[in-house]
N, C-alpha and C. Protein backbone atom coordinates (compact mmCIF):
# COMPACT_ATOMS: atom_id res chain seq x y z
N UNK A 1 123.89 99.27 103.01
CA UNK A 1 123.01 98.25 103.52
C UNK A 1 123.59 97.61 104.78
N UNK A 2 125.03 97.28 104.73
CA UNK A 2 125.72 96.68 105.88
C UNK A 2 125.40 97.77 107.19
N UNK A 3 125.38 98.90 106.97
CA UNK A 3 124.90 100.03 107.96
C UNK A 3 123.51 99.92 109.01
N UNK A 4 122.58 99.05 107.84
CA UNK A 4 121.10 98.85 108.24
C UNK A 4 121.16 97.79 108.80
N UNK A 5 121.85 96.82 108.19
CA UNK A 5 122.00 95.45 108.83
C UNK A 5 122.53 95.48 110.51
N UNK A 6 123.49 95.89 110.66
CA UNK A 6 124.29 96.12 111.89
C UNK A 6 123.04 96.90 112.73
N UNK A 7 122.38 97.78 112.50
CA UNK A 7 121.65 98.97 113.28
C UNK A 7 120.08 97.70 113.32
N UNK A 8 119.68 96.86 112.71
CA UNK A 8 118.88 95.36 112.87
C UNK A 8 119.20 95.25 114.21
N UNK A 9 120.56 94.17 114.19
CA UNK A 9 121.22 93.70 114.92
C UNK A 9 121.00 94.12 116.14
N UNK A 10 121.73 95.33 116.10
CA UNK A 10 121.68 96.16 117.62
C UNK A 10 120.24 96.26 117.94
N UNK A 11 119.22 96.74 117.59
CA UNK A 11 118.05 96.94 117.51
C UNK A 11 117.24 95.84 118.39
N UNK A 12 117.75 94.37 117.65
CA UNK A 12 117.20 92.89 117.84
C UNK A 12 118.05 92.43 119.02
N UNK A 13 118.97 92.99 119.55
CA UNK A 13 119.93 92.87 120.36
C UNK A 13 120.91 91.53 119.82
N UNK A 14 120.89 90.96 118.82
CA UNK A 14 121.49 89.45 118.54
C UNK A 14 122.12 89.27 117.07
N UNK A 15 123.19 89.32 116.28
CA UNK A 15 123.65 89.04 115.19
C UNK A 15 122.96 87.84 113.94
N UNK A 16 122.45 88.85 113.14
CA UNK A 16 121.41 88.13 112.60
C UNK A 16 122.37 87.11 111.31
N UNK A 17 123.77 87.70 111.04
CA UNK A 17 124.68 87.03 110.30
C UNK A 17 125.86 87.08 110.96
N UNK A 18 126.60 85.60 110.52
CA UNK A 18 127.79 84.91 110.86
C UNK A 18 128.51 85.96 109.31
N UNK A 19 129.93 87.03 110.06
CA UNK A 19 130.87 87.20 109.34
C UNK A 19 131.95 87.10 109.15
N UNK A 20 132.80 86.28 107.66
CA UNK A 20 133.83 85.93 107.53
C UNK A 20 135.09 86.61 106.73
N UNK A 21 135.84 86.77 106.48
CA UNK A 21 136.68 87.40 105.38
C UNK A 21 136.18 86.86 104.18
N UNK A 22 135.66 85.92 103.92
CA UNK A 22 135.28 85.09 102.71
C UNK A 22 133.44 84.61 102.76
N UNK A 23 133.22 84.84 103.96
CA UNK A 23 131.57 84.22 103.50
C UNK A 23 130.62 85.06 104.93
N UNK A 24 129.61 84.95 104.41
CA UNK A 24 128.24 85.15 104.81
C UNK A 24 127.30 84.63 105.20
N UNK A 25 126.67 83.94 106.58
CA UNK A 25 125.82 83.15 106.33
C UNK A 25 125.04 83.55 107.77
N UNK A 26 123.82 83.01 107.99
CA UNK A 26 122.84 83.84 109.04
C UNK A 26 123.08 82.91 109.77
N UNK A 27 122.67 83.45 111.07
CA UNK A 27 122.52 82.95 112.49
C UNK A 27 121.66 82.17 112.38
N UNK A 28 121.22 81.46 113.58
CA UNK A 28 120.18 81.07 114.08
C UNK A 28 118.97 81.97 114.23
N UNK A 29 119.13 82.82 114.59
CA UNK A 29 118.16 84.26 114.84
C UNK A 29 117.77 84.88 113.44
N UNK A 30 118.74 84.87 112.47
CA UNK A 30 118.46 85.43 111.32
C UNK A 30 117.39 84.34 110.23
N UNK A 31 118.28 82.99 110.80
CA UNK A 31 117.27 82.29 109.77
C UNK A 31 115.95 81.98 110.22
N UNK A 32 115.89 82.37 111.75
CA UNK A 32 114.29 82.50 112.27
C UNK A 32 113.69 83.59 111.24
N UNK A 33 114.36 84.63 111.14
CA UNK A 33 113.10 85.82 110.40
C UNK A 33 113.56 85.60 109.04
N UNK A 34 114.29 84.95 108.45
CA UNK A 34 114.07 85.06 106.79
C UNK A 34 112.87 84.67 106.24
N UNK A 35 112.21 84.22 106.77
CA UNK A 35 110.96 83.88 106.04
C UNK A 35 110.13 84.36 106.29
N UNK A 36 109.74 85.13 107.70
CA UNK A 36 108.57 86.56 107.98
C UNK A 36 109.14 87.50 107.43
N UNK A 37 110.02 87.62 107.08
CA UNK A 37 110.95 88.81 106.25
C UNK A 37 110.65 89.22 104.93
N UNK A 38 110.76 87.44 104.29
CA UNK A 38 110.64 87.34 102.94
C UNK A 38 109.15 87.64 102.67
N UNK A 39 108.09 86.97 103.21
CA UNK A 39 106.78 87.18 103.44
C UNK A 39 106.41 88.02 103.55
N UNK A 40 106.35 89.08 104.40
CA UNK A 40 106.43 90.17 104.58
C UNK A 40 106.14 91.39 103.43
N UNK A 41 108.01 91.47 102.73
CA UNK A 41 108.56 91.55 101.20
C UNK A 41 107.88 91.82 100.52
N UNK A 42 107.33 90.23 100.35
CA UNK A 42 106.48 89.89 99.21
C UNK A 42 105.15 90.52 99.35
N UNK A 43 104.09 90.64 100.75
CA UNK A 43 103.19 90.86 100.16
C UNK A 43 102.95 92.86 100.25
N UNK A 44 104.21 93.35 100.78
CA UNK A 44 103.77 94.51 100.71
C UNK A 44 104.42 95.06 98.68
N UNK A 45 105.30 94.22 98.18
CA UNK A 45 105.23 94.13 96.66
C UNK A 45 104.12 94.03 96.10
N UNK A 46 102.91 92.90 96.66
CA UNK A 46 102.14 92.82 96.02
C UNK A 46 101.06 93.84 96.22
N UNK A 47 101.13 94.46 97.30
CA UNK A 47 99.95 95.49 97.74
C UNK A 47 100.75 96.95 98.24
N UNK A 48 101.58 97.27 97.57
CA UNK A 48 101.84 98.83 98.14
C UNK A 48 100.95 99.22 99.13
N UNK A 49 101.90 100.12 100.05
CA UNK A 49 100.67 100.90 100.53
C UNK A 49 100.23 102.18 99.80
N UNK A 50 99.43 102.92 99.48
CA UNK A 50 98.59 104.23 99.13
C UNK A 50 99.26 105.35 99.21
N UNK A 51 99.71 106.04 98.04
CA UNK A 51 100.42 107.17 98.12
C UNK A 51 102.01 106.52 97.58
N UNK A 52 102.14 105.56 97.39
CA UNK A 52 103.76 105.17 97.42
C UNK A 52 104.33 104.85 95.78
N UNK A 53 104.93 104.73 95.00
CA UNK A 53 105.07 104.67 93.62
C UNK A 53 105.56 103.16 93.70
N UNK A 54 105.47 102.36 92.87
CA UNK A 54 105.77 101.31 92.56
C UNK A 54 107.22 101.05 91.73
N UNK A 55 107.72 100.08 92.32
CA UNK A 55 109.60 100.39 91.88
C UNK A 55 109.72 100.91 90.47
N UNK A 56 108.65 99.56 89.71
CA UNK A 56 108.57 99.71 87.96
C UNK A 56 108.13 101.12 87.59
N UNK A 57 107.64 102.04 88.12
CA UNK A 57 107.30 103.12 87.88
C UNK A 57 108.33 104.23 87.93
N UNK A 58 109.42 103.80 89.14
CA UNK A 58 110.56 104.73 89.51
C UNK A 58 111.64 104.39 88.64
N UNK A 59 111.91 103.01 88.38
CA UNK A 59 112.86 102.73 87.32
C UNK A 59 112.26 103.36 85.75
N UNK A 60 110.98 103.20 85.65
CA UNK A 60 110.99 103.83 84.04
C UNK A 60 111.17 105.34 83.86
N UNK A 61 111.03 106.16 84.85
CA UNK A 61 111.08 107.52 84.97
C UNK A 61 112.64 107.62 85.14
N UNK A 62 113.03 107.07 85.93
CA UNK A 62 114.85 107.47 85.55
C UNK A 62 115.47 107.23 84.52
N UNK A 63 114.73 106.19 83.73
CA UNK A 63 115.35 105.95 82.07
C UNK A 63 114.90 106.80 81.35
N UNK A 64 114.08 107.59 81.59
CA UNK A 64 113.44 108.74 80.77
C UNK A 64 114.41 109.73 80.99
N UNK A 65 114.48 110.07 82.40
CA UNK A 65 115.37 111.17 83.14
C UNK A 65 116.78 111.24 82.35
N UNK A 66 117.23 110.03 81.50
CA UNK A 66 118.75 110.13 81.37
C UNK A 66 118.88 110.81 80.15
């Protein structure tokens, strides 16, 4: 994930998190999009798009799978 995060970053040209040996916490820039982010998130959770499996669907098939 830290891979995706960084490749954001570069992307957005601007460090979307402050990093410490000990803590984590977002920029200014980052805490602009946490909430179109989160929003976002949420409503493509609530509306998949067409053709796509739903997480609860992928998690019960791998408990089957084991």
């Amino acid at each position: 994930m830290s891979h995706q995060i960084r490749k954001l970053e570069e992307i957005l040209g601007t460090p979307l998190f402050v990093r410490s040996s000990r803590r984590v916490g977002l920029t200014a820039a980052g805490r602009t999009l946490i909430i179109p982010a989160h929003m976002r998130i949420t409503a493509i959770r609530a509306h998949p798009p067409r053709g796509t499996v739903p997480q609860r669907a992928r998690d019960d098939a791998a408990q089957v799978g084991r």
